[in-house]
PDB file of N, CA and C in Angstrom:
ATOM      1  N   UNK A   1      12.787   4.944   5.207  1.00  0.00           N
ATOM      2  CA  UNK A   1      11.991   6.143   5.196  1.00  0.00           C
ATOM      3  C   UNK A   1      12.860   7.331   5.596  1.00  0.00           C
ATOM      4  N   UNK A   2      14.040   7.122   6.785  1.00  0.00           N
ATOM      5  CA  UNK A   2      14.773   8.089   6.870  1.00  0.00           C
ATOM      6  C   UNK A   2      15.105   8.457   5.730  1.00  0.00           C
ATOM      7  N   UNK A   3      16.355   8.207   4.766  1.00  0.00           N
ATOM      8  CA  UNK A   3      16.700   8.145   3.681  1.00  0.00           C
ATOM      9  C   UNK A   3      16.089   9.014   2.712  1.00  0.00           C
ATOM     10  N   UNK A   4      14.712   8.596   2.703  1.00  0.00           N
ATOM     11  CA  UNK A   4      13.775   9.259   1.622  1.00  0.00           C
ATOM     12  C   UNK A   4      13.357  10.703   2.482  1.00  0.00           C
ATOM     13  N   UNK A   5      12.834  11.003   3.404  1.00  0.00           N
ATOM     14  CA  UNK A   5      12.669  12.263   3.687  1.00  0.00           C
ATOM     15  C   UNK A   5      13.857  12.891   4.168  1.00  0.00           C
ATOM     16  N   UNK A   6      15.291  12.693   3.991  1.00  0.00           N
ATOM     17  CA  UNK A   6      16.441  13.183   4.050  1.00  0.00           C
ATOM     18  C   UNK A   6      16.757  13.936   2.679  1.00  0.00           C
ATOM     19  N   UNK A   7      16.559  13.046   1.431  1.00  0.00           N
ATOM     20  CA  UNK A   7      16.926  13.480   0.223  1.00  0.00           C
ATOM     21  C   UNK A   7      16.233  13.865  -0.526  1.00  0.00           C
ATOM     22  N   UNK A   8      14.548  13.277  -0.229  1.00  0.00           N
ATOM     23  CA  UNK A   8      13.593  14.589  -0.787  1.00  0.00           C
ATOM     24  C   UNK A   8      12.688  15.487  -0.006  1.00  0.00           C
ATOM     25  N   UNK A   9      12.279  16.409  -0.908  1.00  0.00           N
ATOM     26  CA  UNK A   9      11.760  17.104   0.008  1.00  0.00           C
ATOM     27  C   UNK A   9      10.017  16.838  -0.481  1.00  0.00           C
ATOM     28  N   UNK A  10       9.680  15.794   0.251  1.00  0.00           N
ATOM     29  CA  UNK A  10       8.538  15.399   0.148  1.00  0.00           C
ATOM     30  C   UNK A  10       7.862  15.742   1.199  1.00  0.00           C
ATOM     31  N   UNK A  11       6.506  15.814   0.964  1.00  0.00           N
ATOM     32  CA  UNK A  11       5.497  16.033   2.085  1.00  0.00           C
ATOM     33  C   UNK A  11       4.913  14.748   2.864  1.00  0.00           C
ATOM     34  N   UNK A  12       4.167  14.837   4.004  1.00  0.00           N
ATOM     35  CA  UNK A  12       3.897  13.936   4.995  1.00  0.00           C
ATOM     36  C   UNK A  12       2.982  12.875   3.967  1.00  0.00           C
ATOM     37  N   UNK A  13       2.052  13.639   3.238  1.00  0.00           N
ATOM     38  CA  UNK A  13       1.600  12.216   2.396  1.00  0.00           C
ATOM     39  C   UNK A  13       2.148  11.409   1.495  1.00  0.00           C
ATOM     40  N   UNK A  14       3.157  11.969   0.775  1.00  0.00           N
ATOM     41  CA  UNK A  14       4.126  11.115  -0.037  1.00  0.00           C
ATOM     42  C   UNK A  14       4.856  10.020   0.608  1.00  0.00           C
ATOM     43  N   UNK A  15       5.262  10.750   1.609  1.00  0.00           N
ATOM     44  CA  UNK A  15       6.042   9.729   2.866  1.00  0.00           C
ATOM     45  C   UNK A  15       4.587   8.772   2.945  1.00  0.00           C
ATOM     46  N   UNK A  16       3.801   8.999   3.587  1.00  0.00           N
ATOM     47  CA  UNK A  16       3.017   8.158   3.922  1.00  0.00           C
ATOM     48  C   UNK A  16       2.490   6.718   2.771  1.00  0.00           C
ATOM     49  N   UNK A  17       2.217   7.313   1.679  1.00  0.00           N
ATOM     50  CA  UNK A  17       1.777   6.741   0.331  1.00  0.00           C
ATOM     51  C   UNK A  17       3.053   5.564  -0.010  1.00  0.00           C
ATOM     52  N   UNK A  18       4.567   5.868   0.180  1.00  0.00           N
ATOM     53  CA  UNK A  18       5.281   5.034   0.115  1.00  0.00           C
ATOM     54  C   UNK A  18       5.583   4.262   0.620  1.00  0.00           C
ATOM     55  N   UNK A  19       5.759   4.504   2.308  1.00  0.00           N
ATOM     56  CA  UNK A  19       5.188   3.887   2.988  1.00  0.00           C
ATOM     57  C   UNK A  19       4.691   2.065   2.952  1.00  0.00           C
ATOM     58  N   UNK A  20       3.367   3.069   2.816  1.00  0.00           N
ATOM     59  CA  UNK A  20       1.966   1.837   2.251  1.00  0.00           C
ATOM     60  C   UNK A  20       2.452   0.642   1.162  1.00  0.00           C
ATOM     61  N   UNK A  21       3.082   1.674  -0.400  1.00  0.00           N
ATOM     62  CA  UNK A  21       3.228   0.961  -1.031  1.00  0.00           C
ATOM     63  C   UNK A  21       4.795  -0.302  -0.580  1.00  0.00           C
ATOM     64  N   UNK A  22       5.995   0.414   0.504  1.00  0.00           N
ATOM     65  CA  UNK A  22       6.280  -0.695   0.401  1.00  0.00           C
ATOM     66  C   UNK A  22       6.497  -1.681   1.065  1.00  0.00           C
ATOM     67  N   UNK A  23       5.084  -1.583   1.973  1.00  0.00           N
ATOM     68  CA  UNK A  23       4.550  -2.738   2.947  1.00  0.00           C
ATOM     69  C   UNK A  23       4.013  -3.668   2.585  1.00  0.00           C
ATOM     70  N   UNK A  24       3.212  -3.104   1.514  1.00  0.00           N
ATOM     71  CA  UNK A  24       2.873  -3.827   0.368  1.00  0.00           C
ATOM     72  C   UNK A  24       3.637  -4.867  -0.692  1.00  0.00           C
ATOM     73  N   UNK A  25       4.353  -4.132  -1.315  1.00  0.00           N
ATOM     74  CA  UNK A  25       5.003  -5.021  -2.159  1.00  0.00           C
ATOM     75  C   UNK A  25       6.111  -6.071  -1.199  1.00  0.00           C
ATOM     76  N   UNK A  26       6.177  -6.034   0.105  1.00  0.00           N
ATOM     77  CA  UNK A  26       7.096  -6.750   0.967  1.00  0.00           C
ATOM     78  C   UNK A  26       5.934  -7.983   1.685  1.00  0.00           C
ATOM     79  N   UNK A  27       4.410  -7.513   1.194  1.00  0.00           N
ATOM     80  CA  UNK A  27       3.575  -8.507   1.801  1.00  0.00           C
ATOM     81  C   UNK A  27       3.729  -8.348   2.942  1.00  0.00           C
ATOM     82  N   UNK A  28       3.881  -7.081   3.697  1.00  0.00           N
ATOM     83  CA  UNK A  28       3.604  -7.083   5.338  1.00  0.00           C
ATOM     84  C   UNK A  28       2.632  -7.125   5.593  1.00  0.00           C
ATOM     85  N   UNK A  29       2.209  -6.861   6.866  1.00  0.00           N
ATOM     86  CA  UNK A  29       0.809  -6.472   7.723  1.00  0.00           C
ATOM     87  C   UNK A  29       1.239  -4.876   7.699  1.00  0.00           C
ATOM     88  N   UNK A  30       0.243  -4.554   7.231  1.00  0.00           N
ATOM     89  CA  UNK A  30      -0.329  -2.909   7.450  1.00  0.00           C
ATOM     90  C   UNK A  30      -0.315  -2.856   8.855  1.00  0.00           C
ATOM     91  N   UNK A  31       0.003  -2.069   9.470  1.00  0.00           N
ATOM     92  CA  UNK A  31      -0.155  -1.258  10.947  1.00  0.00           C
ATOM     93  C   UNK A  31      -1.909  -0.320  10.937  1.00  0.00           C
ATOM     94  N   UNK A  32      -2.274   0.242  11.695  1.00  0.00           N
ATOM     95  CA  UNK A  32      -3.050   0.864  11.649  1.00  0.00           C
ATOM     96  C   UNK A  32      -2.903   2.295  11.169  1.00  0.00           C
ATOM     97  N   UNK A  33      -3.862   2.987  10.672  1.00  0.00           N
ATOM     98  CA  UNK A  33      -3.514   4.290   9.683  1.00  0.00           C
ATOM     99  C   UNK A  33      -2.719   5.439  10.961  1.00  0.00           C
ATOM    100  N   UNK A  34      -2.895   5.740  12.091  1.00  0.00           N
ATOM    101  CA  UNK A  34      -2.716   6.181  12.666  1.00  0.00           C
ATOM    102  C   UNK A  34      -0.936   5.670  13.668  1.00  0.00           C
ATOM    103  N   UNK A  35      -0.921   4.405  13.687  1.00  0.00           N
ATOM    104  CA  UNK A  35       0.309   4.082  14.088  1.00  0.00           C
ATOM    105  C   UNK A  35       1.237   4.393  12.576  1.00  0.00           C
ATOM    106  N   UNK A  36       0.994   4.427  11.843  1.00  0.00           N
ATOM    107  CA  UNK A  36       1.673   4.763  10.732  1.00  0.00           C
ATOM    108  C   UNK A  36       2.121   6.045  10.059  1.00  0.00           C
ATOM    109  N   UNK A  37       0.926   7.093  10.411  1.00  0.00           N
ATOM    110  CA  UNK A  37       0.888   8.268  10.156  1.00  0.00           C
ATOM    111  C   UNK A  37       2.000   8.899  11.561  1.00  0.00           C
ATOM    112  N   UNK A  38       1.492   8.382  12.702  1.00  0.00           N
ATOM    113  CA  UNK A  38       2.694   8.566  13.907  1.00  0.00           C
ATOM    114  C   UNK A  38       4.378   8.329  13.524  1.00  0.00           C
ATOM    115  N   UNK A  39       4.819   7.513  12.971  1.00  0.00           N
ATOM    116  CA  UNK A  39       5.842   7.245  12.134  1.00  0.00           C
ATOM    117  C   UNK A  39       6.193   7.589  11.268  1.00  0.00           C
ATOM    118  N   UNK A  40       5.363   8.191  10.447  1.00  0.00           N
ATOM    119  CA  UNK A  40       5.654   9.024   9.038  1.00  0.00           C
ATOM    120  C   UNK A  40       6.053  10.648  10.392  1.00  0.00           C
ATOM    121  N   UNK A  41       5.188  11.315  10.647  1.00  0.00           N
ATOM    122  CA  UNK A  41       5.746  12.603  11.519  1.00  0.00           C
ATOM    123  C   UNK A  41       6.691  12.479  12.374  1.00  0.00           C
ATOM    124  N   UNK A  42       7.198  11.450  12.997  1.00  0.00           N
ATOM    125  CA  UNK A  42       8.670  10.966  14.021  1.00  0.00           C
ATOM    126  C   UNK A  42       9.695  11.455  13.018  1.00  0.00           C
ATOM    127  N   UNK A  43       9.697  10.348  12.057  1.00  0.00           N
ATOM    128  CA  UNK A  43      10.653  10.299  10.659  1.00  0.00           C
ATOM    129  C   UNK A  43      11.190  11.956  10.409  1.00  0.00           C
ATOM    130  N   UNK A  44      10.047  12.568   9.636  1.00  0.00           N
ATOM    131  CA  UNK A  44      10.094  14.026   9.422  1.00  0.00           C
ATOM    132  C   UNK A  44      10.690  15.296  10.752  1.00  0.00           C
ATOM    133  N   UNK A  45      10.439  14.641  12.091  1.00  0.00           N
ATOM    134  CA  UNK A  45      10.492  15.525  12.941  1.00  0.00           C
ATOM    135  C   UNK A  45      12.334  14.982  12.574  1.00  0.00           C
ATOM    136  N   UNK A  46      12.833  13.925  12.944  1.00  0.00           N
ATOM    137  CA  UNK A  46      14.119  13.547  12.895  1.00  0.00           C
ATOM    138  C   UNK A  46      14.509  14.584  11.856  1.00  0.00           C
ATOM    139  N   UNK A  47      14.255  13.637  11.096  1.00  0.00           N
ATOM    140  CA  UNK A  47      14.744  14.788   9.387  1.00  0.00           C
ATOM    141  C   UNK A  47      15.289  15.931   9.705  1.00  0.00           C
ATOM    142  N   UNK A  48      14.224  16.873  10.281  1.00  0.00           N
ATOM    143  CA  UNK A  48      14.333  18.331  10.995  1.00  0.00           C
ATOM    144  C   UNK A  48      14.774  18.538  11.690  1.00  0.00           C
ATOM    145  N   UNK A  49      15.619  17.897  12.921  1.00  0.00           N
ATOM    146  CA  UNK A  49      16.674  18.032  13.261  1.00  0.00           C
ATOM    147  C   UNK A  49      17.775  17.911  13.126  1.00  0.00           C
ATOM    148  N   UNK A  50      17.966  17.390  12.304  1.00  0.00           N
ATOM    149  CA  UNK A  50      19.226  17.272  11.389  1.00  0.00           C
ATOM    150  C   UNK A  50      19.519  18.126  10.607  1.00  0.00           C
ATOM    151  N   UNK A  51      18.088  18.456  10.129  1.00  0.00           N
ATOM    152  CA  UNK A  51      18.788  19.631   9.358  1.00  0.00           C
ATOM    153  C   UNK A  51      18.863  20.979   9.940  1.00  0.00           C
TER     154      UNK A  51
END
């Protein structure tokens, strides 16, 4: 997820939506929408300091 909000400039739901999808296709356990959405904005805050 770093990676991806490093090189695009996607918004918090895209991040999020991919996310999902590739917890999914890895057959994980989903986290809860909110522990997840917490992780999608960490990610982005990083991002932003970097840049």
């Amino acid at each position: 997820m770093h990676g991806r909000a490093w090189t695009h400039a996607e918004g918090p739901t895209a991040l999020f939506d991919q996310s999902v999808a590739c917890l999914r296709r890895h057959r994980m356990l989903l986290p809860g929408v909110t522990v997840l959405e917490r992780l999608v904005a960490s990610v982005r805050e990083q991002t932003d300091e970097r840049l």
